[in-house]
Protein backbone atom coordinates (compact mmCIF):
# COMPACT_ATOMS: atom_id res chain seq x y z
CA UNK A 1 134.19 40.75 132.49
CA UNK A 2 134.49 44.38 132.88
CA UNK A 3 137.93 45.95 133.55
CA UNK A 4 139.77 46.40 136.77
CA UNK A 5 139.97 49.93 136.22
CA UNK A 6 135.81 50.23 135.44
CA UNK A 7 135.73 48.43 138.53
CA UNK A 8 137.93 51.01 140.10
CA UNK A 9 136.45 53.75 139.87
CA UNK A 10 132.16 52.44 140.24
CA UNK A 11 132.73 50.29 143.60
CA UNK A 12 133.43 50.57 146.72
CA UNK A 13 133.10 51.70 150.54
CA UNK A 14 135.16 54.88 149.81
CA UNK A 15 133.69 57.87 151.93
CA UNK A 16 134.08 61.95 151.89
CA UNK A 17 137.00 61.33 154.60
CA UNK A 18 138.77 59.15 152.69
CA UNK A 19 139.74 62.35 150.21
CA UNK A 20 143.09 62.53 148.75
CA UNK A 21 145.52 64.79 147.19
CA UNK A 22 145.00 62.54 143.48
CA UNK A 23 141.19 63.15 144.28
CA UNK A 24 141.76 66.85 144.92
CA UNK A 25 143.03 66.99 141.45
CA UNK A 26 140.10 65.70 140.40
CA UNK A 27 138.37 68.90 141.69
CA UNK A 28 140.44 71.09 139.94
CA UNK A 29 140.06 69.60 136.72
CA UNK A 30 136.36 70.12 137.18
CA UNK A 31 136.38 73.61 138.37
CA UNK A 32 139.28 74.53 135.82
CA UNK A 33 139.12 72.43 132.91
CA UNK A 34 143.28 71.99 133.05
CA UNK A 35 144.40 68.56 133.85
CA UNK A 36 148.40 67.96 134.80
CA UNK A 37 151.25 67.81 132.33
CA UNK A 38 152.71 64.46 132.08
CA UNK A 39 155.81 66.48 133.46
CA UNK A 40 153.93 67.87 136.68
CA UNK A 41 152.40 64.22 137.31
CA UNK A 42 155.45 62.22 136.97
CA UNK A 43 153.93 60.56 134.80
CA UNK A 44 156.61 57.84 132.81
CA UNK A 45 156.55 54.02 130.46
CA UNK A 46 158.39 51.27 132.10
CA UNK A 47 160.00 49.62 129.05
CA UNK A 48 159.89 46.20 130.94
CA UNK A 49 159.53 43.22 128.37
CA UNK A 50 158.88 41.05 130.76
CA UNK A 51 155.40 40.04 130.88
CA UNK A 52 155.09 38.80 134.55
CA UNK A 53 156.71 41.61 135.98
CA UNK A 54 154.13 43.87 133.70
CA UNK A 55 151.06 42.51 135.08
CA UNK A 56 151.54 42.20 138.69
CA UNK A 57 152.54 46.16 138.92
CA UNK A 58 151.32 49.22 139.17
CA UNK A 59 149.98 51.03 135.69
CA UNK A 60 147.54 53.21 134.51
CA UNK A 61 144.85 50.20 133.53
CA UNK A 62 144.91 49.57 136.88
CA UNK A 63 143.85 53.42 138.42
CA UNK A 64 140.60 54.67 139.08
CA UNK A 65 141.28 57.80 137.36
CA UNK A 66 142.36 56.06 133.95
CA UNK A 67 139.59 55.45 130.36
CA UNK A 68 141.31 52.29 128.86
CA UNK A 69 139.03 52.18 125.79
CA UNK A 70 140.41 55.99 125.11
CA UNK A 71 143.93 55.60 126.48
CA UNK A 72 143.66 59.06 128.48
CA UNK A 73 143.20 59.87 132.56
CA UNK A 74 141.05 62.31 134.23
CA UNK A 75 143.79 64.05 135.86
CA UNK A 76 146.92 63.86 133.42
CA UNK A 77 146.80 65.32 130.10
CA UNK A 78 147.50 63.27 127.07
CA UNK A 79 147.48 59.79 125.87
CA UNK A 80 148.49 57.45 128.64
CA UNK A 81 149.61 53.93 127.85
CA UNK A 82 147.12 51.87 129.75
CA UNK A 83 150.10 48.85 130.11
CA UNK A 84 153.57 50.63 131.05
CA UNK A 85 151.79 54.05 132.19
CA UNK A 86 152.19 55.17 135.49
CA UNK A 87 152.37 58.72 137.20
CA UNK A 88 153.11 59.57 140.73
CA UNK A 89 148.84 60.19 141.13
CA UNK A 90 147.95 56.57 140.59
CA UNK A 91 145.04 55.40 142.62
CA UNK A 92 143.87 51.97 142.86
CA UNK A 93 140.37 51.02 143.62
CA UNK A 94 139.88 51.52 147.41
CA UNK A 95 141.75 54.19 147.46
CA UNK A 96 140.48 57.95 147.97
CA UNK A 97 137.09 58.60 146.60
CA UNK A 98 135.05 57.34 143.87
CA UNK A 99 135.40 59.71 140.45
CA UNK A 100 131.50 60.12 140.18
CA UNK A 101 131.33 61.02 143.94
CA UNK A 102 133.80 63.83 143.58
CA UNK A 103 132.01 65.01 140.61
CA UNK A 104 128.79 65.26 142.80
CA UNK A 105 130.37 66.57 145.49
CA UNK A 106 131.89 69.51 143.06
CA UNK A 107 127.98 69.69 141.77
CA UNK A 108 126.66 69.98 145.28
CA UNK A 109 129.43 72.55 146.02
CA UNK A 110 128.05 75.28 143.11
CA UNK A 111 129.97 73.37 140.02
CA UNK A 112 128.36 72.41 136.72
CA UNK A 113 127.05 69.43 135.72
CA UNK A 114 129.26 67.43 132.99
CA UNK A 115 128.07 67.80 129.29
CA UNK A 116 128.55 64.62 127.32
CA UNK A 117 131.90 65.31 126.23
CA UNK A 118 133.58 65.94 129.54
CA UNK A 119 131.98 62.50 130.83
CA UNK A 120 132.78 60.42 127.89
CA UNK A 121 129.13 59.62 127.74
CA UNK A 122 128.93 56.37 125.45
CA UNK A 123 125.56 55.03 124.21
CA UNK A 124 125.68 51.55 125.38
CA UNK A 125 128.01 49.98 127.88
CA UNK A 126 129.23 46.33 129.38
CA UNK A 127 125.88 44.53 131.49
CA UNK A 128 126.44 46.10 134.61
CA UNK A 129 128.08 49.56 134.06
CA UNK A 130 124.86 51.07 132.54
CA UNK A 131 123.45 54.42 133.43
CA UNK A 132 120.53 51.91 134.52
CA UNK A 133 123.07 50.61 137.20
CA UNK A 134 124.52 54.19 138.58
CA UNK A 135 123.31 55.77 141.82
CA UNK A 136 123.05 59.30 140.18
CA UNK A 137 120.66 58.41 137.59
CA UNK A 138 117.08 58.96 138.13
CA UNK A 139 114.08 57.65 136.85
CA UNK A 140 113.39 60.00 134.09
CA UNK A 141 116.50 59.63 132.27
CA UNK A 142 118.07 62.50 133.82
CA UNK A 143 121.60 62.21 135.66
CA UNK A 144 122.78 63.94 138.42
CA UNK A 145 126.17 64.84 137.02
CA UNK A 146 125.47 64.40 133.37
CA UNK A 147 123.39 67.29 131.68
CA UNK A 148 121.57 66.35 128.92
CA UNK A 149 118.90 62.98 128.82
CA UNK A 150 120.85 59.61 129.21
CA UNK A 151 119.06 56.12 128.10
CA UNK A 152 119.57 52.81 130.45
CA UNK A 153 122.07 51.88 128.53
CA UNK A 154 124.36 54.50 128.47
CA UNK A 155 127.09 54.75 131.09
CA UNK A 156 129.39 57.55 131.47
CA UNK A 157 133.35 57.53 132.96
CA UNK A 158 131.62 58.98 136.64
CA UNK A 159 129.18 55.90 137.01
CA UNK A 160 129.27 54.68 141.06
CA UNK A 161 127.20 51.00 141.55
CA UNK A 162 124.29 51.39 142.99
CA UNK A 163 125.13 51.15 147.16
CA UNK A 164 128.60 52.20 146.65
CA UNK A 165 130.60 55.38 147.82
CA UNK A 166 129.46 58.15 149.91
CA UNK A 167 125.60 58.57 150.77
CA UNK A 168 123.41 60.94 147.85
């Protein structure tokens, strides 16, 4: 079963209107390359040992913007701990825009397409969150965000589920 925040961030009814301001920082990342000191964001650890208490909240496993795998965020810079991690930007699925439809929206707006680096391209991913699976891939291996030749079974951090998010 995939994780909540892969889930977060590929599905969903999210549209252009629904922008905001954690998904503006999104933008800015792409068009600067600078993501927010854990300072700016607010970001902090609970130190809760309670385990109850730790699932039910809020945390950076849980946010669309967060990589659990690599422990880091698209918007905060830094290793974030997935469990007791939380900033004042946390987004939940449902919430705002999907990642990989701001990305095309920066694209369609005169930005660059991602190289591999930038969206933590891996070479095979969980059944379901393959490049295979993504709206912006097309049928010659090429991505619309990604630049560079992806196989079906790739998957990047920007993948959106086929008939999810805003209209390509």
């Amino acid at each position: 079963m995939p994780k909540e925040s892969g889930i977060a961030k590929s599905i969903g009814d999210q549209q252009k209107d629904d922008l905001k301001e954690s998904d503006v920082l999104l933008y800015n990342y792409l068009n600067s390359g600078q993501k927010l000191s854990k300072e700016k964001a607010g970001y902090i650890e609970i130190q809760n040992s309670n385990e109850d208490a730790t699932s039910n909240r809020q945390s950076c496993d849980k946010c669309k913007f967060n990589l659990p795998a690599e422990q880091i965020c698209h918007i905060v810079e830094g290793y974030v701990n997935n469990e007791r991690g939380i900033s004042k930007y946390f987004s939940p699925k449902g919430y705002g825009m999907l990642p990989g439809d701001i990305v095309w929206d920066n694209i369609k707006k005169g930005g660059k397409k991602l190289n591999f680096k930038t969206a933590y391209v891996i070479n095979e991913a969980l059944d379901g969150f393959n490049c295979k699976d993504c709206k912006y891939y097309g049928d010659l291996c090429n991505c619309l965000l990604v630049d560079g030749t992806l196989s079906p079974k790739m998957s990047c951090a920007f993948i959106v589920k086929k008939g999810n998010g805003i209209r390509i």
